[in-house]
PDB file of N, CA and C in Angstrom:
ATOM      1  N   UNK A   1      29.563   0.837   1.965  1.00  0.00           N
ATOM      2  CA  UNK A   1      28.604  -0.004   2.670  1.00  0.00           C
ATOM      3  C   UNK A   1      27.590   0.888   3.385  1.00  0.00           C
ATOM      4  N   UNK A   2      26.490   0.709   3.251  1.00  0.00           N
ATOM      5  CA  UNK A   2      25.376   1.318   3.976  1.00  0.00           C
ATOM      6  C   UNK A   2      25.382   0.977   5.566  1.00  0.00           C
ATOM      7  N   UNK A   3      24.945   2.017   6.037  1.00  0.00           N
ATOM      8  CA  UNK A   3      24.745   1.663   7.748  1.00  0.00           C
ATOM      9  C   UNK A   3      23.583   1.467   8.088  1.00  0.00           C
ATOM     10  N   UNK A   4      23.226   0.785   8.822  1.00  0.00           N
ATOM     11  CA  UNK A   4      21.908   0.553   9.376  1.00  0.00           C
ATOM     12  C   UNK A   4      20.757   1.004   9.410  1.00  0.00           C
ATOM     13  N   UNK A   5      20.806   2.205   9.388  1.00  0.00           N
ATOM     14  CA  UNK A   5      19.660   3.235   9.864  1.00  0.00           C
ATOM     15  C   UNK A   5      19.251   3.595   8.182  1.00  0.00           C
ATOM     16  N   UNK A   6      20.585   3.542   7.139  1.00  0.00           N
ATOM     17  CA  UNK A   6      19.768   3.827   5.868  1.00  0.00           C
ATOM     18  C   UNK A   6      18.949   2.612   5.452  1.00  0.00           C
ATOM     19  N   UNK A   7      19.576   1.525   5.578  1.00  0.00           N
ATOM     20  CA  UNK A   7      18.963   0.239   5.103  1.00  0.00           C
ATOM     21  C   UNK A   7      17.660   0.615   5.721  1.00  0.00           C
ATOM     22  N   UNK A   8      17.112   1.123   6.748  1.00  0.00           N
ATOM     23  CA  UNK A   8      15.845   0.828   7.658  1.00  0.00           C
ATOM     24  C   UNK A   8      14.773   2.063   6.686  1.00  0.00           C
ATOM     25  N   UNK A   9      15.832   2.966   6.118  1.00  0.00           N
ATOM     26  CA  UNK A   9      15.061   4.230   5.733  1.00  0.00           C
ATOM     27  C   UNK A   9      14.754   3.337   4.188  1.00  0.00           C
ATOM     28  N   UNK A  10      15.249   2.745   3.506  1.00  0.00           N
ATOM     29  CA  UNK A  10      14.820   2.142   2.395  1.00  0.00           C
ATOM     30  C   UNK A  10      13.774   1.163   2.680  1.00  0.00           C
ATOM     31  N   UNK A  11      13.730   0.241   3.457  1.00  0.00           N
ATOM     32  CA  UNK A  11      13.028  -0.604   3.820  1.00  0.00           C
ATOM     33  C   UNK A  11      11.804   0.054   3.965  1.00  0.00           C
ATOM     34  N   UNK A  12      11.614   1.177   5.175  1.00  0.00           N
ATOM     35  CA  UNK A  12       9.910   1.619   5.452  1.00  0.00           C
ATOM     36  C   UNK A  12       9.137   2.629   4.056  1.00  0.00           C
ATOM     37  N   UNK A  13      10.853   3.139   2.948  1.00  0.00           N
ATOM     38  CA  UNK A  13       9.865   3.701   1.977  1.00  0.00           C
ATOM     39  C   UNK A  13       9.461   2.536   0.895  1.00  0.00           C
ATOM     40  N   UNK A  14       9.976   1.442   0.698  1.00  0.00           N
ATOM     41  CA  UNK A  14       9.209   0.357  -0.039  1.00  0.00           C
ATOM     42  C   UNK A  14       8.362  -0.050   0.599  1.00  0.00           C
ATOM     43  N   UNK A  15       7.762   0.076   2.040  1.00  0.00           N
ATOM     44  CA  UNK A  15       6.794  -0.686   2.712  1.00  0.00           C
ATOM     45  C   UNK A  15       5.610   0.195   2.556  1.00  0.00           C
ATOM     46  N   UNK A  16       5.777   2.077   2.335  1.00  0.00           N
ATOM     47  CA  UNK A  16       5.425   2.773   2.184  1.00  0.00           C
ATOM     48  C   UNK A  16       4.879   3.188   0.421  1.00  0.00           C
ATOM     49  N   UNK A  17       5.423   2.695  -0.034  1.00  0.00           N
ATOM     50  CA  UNK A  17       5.197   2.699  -1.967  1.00  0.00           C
ATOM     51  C   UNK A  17       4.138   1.310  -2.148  1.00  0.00           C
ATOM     52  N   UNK A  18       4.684   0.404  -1.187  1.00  0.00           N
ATOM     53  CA  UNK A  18       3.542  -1.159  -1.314  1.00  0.00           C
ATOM     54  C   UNK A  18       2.179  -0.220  -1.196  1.00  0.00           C
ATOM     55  N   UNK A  19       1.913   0.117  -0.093  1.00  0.00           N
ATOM     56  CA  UNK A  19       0.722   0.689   0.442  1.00  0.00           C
ATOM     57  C   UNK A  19       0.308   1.659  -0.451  1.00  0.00           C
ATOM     58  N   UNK A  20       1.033   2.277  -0.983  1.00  0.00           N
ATOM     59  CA  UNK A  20       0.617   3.837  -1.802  1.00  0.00           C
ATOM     60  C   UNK A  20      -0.172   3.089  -3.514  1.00  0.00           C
ATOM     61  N   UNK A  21       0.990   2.016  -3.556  1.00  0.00           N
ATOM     62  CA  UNK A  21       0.590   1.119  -4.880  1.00  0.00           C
ATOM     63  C   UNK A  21      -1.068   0.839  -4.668  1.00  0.00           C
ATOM     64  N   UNK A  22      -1.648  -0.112  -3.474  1.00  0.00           N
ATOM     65  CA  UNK A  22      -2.603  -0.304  -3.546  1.00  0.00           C
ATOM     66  C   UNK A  22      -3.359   0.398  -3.626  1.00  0.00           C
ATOM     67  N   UNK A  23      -3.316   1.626  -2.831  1.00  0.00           N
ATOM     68  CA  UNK A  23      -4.196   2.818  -2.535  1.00  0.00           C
ATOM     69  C   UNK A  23      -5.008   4.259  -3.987  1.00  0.00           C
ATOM     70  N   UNK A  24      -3.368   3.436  -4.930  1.00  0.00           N
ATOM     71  CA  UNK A  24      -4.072   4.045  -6.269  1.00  0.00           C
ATOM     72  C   UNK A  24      -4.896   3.268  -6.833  1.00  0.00           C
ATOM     73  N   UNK A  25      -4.529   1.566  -6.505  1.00  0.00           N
ATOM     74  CA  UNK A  25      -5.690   1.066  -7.385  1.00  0.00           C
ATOM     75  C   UNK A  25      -6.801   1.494  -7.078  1.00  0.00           C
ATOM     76  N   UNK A  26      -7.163   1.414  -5.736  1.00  0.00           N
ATOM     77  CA  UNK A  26      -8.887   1.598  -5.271  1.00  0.00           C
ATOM     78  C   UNK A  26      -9.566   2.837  -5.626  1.00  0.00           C
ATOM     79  N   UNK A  27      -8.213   3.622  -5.496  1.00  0.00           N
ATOM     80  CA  UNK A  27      -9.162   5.334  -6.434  1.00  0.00           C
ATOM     81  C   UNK A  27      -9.157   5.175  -7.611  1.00  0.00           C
ATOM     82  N   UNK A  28      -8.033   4.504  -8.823  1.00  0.00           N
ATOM     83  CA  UNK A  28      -8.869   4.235 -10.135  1.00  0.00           C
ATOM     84  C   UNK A  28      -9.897   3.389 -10.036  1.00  0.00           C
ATOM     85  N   UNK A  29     -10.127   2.681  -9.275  1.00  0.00           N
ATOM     86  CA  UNK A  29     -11.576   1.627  -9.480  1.00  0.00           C
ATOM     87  C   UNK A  29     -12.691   2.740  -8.957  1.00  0.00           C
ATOM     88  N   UNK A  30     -12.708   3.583  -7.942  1.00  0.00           N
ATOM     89  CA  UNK A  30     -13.730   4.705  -7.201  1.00  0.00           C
ATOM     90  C   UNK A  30     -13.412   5.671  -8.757  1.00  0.00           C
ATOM     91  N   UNK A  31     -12.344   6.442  -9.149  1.00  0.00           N
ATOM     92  CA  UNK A  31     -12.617   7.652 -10.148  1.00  0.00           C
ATOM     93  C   UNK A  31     -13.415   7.025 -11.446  1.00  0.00           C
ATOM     94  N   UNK A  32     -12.963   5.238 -11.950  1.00  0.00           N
ATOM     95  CA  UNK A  32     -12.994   5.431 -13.428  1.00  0.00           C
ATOM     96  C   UNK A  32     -13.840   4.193 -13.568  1.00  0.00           C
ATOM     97  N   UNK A  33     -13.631   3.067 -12.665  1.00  0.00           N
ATOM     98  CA  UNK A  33     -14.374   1.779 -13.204  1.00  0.00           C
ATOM     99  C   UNK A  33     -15.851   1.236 -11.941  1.00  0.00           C
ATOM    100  N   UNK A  34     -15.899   2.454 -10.631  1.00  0.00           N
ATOM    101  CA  UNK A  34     -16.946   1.747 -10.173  1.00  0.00           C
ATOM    102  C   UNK A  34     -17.574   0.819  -9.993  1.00  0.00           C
ATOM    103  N   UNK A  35     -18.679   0.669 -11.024  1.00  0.00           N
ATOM    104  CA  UNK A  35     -19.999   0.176 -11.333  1.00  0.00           C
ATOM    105  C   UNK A  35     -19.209  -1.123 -11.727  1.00  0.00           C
ATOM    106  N   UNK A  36     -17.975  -0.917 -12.799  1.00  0.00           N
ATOM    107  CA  UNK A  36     -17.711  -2.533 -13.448  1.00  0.00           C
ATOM    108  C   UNK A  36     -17.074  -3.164 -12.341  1.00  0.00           C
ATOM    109  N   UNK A  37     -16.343  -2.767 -11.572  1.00  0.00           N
ATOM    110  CA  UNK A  37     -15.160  -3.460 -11.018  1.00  0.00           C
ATOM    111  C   UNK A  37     -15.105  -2.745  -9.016  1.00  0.00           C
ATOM    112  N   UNK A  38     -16.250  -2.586  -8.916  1.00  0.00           N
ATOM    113  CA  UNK A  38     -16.565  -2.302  -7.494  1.00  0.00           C
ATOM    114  C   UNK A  38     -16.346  -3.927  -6.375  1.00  0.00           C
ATOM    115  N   UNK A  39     -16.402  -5.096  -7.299  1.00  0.00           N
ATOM    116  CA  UNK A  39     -16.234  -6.337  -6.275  1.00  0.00           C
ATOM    117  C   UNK A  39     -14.737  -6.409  -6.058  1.00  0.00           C
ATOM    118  N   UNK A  40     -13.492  -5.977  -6.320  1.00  0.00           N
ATOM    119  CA  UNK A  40     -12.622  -5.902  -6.446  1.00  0.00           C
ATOM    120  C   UNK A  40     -12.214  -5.309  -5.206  1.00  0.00           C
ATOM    121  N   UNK A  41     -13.251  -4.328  -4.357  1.00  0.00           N
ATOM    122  CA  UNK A  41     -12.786  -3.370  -3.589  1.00  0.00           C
ATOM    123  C   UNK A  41     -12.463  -4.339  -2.021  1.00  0.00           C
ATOM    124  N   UNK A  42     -13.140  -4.942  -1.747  1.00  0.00           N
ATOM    125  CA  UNK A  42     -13.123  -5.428  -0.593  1.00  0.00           C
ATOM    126  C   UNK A  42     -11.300  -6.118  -0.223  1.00  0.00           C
ATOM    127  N   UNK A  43     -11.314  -6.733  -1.477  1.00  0.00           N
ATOM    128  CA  UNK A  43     -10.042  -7.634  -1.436  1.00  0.00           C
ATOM    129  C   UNK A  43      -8.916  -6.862  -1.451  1.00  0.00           C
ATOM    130  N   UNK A  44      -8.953  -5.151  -2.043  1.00  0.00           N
ATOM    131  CA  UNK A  44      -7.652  -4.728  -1.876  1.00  0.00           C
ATOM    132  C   UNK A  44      -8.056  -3.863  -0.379  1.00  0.00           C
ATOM    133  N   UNK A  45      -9.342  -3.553  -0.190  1.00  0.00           N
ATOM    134  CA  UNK A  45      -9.103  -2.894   0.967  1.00  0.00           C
ATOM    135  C   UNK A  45      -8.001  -3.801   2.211  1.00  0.00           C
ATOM    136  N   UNK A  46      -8.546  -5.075   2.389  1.00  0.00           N
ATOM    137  CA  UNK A  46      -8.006  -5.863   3.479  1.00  0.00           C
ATOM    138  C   UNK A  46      -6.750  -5.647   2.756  1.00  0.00           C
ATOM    139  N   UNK A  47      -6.068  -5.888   1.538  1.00  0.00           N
ATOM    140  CA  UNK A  47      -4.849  -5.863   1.242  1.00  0.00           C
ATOM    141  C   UNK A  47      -3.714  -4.505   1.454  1.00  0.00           C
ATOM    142  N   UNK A  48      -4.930  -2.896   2.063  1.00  0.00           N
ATOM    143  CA  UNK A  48      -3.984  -1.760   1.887  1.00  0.00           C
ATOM    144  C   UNK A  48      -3.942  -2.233   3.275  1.00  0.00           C
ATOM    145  N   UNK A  49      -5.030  -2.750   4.378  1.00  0.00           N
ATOM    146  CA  UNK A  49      -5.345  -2.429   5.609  1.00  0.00           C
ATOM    147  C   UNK A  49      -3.598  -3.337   6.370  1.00  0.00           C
ATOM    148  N   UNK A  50      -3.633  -4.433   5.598  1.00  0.00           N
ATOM    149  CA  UNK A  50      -2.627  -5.375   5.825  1.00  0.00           C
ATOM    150  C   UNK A  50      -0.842  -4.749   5.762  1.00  0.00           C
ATOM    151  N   UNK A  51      -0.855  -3.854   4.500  1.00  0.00           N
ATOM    152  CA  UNK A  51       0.269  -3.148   3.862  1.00  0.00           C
ATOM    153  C   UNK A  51       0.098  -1.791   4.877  1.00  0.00           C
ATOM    154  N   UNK A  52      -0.732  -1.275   5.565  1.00  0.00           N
ATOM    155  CA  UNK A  52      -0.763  -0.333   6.657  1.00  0.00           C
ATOM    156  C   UNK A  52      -0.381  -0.611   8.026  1.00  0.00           C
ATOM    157  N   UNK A  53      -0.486  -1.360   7.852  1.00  0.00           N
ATOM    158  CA  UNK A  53       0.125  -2.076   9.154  1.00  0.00           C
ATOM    159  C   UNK A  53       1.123  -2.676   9.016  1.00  0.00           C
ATOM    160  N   UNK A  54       1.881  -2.909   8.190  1.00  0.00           N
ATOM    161  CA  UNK A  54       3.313  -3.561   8.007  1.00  0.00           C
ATOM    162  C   UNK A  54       4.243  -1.756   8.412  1.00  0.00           C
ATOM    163  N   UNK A  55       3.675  -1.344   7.635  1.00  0.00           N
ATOM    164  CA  UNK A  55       4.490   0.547   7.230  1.00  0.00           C
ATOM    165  C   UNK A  55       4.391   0.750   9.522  1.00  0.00           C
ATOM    166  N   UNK A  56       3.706   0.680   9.604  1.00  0.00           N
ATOM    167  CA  UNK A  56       3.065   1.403  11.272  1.00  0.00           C
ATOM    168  C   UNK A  56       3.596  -0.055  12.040  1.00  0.00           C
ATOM    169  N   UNK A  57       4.159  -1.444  12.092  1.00  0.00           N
ATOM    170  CA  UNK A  57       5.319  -2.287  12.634  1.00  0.00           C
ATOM    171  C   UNK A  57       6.472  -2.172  12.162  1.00  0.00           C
ATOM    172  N   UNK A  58       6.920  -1.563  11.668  1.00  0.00           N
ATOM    173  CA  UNK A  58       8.107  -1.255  11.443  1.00  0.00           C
ATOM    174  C   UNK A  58       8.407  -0.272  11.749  1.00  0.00           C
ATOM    175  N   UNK A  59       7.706   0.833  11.732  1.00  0.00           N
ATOM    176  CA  UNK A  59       7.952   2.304  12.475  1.00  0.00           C
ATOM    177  C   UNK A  59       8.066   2.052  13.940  1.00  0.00           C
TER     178      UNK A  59
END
């Protein structure tokens, strides 16, 4: 059975991989698709800004 403190260490690195997930999309849209797919950016920004702040309430 896991103790507490690991459960908490799994928990903030999936809260931490959520955030990292988004954070690659927006650099493949900045390295590779720009120009096509630049309206896209706004909606994941609020979405890393949201997933950054889940990682930094739980810490």
């Amino acid at each position: 059975m896991e103790g507490q403190e690991e459960q908490k260490k799994k928990e903030l690195a999936k809260l931490k991989r959520q955030a990292t997930e988004v954070a690659s999309n927006i650099h493949d849209i900045v390295e590779d698709r720009l120009w096509s797919d630049f309206d896209e950016m706004p909606g994941l920004a609020q979405e890393l800004v949201a997933a950054c702040q889940k990682v930094r309430d739980f810490s």
